[in-house]
PDB file of N, CA and C in Angstrom:
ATOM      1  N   UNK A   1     -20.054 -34.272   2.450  1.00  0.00           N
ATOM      2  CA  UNK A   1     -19.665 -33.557   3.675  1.00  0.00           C
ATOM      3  C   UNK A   1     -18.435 -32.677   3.431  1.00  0.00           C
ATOM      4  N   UNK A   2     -17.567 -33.032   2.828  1.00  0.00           N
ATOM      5  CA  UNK A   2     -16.201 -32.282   2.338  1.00  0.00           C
ATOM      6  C   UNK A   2     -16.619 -31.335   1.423  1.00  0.00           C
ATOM      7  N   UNK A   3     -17.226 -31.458   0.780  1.00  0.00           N
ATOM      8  CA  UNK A   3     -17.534 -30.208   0.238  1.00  0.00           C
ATOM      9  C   UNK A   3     -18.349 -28.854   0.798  1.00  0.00           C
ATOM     10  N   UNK A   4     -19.188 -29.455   1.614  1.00  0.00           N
ATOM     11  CA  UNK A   4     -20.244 -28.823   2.423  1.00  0.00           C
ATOM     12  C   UNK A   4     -18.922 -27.591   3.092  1.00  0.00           C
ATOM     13  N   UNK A   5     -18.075 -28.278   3.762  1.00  0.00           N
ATOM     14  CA  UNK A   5     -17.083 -27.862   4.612  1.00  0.00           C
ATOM     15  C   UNK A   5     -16.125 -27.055   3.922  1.00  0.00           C
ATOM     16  N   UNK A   6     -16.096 -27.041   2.994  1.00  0.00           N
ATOM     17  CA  UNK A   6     -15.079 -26.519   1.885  1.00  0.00           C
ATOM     18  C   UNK A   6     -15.549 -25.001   1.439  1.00  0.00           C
ATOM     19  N   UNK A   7     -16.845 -25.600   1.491  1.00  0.00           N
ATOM     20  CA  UNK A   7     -17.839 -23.960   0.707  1.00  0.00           C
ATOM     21  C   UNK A   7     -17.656 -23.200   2.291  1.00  0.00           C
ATOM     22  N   UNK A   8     -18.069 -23.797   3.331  1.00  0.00           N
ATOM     23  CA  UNK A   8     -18.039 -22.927   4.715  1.00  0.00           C
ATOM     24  C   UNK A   8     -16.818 -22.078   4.729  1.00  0.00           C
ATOM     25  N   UNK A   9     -15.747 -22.598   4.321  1.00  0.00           N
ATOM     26  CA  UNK A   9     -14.819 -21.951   4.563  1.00  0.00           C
ATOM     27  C   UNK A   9     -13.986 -21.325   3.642  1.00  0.00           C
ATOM     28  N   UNK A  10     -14.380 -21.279   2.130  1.00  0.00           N
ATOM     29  CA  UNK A  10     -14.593 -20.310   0.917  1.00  0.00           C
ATOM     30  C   UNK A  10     -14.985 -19.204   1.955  1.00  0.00           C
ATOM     31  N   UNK A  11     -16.547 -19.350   1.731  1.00  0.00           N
ATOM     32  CA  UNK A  11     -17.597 -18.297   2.038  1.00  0.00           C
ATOM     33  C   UNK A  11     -16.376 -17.605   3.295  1.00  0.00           C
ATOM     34  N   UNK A  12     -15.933 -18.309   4.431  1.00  0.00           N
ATOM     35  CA  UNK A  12     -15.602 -17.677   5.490  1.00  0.00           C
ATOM     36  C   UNK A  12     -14.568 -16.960   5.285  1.00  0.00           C
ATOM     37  N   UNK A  13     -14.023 -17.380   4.098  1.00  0.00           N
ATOM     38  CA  UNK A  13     -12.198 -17.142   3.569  1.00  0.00           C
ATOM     39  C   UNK A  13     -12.573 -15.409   2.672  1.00  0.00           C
ATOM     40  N   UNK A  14     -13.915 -15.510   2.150  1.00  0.00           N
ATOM     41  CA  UNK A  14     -13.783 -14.337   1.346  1.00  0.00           C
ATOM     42  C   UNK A  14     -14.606 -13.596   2.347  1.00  0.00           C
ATOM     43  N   UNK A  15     -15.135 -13.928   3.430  1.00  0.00           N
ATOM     44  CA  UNK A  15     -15.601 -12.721   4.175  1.00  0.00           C
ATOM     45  C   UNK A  15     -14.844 -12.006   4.727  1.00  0.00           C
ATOM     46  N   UNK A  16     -13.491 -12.365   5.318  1.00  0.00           N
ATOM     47  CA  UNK A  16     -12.658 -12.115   6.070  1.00  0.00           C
ATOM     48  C   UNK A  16     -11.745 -11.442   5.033  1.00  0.00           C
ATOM     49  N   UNK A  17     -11.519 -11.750   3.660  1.00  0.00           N
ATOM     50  CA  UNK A  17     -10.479 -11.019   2.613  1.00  0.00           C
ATOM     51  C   UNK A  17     -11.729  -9.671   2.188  1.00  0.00           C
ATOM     52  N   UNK A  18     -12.814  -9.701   2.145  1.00  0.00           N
ATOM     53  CA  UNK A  18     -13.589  -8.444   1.805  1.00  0.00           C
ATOM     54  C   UNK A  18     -13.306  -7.419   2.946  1.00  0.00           C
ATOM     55  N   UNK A  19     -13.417  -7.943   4.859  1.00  0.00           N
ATOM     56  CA  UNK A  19     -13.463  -6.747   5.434  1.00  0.00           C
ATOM     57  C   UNK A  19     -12.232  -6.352   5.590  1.00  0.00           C
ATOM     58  N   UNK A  20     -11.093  -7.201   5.275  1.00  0.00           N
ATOM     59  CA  UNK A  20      -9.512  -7.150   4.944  1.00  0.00           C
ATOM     60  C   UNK A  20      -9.585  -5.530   4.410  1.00  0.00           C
ATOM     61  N   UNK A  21      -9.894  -5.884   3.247  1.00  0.00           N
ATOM     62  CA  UNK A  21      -9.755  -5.044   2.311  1.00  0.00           C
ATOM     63  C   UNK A  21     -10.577  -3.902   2.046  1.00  0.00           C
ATOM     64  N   UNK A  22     -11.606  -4.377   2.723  1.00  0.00           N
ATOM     65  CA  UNK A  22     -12.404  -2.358   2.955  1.00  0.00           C
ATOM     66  C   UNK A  22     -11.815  -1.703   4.079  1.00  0.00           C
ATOM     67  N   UNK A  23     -11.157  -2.140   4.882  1.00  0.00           N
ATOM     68  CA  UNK A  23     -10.436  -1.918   6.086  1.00  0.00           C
ATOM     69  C   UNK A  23      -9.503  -0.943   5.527  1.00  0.00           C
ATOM     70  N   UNK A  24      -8.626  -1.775   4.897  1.00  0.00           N
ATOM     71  CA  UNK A  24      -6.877  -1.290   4.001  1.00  0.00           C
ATOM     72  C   UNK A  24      -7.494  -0.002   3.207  1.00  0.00           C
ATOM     73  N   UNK A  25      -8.502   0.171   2.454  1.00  0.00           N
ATOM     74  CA  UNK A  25      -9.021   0.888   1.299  1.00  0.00           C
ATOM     75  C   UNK A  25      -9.279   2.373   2.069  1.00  0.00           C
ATOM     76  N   UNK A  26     -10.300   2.024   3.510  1.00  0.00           N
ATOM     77  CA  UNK A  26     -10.636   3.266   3.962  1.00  0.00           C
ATOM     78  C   UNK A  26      -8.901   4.045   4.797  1.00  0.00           C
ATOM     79  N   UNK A  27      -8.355   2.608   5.241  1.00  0.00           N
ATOM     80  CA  UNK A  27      -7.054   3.369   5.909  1.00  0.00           C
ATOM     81  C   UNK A  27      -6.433   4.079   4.892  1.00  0.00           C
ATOM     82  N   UNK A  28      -6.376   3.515   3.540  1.00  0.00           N
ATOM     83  CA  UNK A  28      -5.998   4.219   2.351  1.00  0.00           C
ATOM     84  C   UNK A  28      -5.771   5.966   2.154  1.00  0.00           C
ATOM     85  N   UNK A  29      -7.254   5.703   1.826  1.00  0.00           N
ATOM     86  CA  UNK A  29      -8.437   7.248   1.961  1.00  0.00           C
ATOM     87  C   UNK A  29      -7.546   8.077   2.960  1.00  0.00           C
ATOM     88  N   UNK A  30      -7.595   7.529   4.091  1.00  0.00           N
ATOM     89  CA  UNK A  30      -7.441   8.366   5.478  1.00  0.00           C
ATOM     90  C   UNK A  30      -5.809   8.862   5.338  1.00  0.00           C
ATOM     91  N   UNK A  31      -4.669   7.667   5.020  1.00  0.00           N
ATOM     92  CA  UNK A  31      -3.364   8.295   4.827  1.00  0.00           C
ATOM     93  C   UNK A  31      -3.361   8.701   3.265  1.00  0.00           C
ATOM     94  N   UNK A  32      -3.662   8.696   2.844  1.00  0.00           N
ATOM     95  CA  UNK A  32      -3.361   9.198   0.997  1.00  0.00           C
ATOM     96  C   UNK A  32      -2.982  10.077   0.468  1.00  0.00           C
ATOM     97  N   UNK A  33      -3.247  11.287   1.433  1.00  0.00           N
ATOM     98  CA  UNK A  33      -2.538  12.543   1.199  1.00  0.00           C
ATOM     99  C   UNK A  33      -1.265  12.736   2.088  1.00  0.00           C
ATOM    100  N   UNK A  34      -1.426  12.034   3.006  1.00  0.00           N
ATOM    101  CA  UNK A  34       0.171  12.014   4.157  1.00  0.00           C
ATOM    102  C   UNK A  34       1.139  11.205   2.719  1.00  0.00           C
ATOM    103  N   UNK A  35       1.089  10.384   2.152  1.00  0.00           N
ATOM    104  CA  UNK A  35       1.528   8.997   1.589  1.00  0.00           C
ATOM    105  C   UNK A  35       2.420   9.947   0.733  1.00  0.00           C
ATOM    106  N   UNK A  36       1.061  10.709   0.318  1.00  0.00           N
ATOM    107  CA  UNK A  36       1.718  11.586  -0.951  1.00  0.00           C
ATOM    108  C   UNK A  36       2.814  12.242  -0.925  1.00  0.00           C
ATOM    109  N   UNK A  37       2.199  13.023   0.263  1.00  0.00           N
ATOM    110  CA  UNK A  37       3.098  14.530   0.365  1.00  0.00           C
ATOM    111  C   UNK A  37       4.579  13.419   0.713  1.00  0.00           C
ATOM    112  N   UNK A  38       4.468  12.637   1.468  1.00  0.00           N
ATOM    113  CA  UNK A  38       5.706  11.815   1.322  1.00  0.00           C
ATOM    114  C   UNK A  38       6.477  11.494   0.738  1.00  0.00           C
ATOM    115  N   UNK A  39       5.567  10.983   0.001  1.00  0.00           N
ATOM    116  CA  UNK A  39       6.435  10.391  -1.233  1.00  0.00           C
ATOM    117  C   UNK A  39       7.085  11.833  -2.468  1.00  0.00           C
ATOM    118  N   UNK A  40       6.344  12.113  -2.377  1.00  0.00           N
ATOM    119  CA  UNK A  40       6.618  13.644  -2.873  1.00  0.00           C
ATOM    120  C   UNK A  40       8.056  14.608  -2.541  1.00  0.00           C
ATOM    121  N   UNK A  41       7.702  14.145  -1.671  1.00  0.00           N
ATOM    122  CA  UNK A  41       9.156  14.711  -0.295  1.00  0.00           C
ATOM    123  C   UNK A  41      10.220  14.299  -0.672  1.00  0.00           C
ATOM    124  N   UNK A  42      10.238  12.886  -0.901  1.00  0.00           N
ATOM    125  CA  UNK A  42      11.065  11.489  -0.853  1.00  0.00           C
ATOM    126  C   UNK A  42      11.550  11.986  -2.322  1.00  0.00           C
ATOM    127  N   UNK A  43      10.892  11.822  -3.434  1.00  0.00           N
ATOM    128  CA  UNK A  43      11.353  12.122  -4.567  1.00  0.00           C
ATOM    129  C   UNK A  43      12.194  13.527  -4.728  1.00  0.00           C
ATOM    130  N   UNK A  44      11.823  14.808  -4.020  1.00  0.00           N
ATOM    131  CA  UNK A  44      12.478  15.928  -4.326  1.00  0.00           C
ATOM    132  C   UNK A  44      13.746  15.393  -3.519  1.00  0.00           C
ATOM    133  N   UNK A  45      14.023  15.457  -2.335  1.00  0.00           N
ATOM    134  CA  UNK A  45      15.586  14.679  -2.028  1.00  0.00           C
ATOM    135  C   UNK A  45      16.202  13.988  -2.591  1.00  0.00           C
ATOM    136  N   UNK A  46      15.404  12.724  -3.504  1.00  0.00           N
ATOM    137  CA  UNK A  46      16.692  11.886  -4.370  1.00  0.00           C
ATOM    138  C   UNK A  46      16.833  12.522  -5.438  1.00  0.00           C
ATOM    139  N   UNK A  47      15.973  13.648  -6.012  1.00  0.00           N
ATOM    140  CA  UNK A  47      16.780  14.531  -7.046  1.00  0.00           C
ATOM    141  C   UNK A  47      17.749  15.262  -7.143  1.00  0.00           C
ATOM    142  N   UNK A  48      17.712  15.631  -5.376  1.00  0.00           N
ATOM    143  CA  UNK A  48      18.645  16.659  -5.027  1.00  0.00           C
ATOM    144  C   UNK A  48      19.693  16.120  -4.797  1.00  0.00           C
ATOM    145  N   UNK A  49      19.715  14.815  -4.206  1.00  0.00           N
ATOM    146  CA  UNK A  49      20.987  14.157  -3.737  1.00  0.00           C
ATOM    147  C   UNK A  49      21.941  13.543  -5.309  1.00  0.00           C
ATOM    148  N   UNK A  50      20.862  13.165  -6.055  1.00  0.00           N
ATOM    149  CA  UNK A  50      21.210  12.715  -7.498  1.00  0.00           C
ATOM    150  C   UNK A  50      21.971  13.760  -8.205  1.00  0.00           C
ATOM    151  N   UNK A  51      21.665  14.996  -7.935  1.00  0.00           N
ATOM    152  CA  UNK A  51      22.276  16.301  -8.850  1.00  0.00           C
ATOM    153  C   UNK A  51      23.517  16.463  -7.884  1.00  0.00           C
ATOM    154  N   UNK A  52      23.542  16.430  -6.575  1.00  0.00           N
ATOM    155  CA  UNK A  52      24.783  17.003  -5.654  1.00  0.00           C
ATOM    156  C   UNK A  52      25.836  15.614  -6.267  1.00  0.00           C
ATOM    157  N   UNK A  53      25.786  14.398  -6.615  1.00  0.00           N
ATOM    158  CA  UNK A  53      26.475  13.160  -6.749  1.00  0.00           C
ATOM    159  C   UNK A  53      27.028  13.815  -8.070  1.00  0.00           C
ATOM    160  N   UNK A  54      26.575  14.384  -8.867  1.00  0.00           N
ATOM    161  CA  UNK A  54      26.706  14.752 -10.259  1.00  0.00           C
ATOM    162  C   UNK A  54      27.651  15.660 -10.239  1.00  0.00           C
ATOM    163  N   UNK A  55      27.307  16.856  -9.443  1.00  0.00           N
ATOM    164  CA  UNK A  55      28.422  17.727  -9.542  1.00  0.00           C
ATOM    165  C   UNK A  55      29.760  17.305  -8.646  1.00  0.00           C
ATOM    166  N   UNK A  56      29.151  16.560  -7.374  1.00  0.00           N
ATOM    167  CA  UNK A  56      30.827  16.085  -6.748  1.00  0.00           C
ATOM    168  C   UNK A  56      31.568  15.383  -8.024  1.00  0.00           C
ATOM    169  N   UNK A  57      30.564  14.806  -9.001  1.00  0.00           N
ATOM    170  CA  UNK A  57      31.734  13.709  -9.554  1.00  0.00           C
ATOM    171  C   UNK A  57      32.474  14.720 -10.531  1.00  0.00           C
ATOM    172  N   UNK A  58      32.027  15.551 -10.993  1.00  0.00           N
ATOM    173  CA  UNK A  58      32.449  16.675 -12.165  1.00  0.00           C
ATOM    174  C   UNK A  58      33.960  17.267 -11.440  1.00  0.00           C
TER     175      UNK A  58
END
């Protein structure tokens, strides 16, 4: 019986982590280019802020 119960809730444990995760994957898809250009963004400012730190310290 414990085992019976064990597999039910495997099986139930990875149904729920599969639509988890096609869920996350398509939200992915959908922000991936926002994420980017973000992060993208994000990186040109800490270069800029990194070079302005450089010359204040000079």
């Amino acid at each position: 019986m414990t085992g019976y119960c064990y597999s039910i809730i495997i099986i139930f444990a990875i149904g729920i982590a599969t639509i988890v995760i096609l869920s996350l994957i398509s939200y992915n898809d959908f922000n991936m280019t926002e994420y980017l250009y973000w992060l993208n963004k994000y990186e040109q400012n800490k270069k800029n802020t990194d070079e302005k730190e450089k010359s204040d310290k000079k």
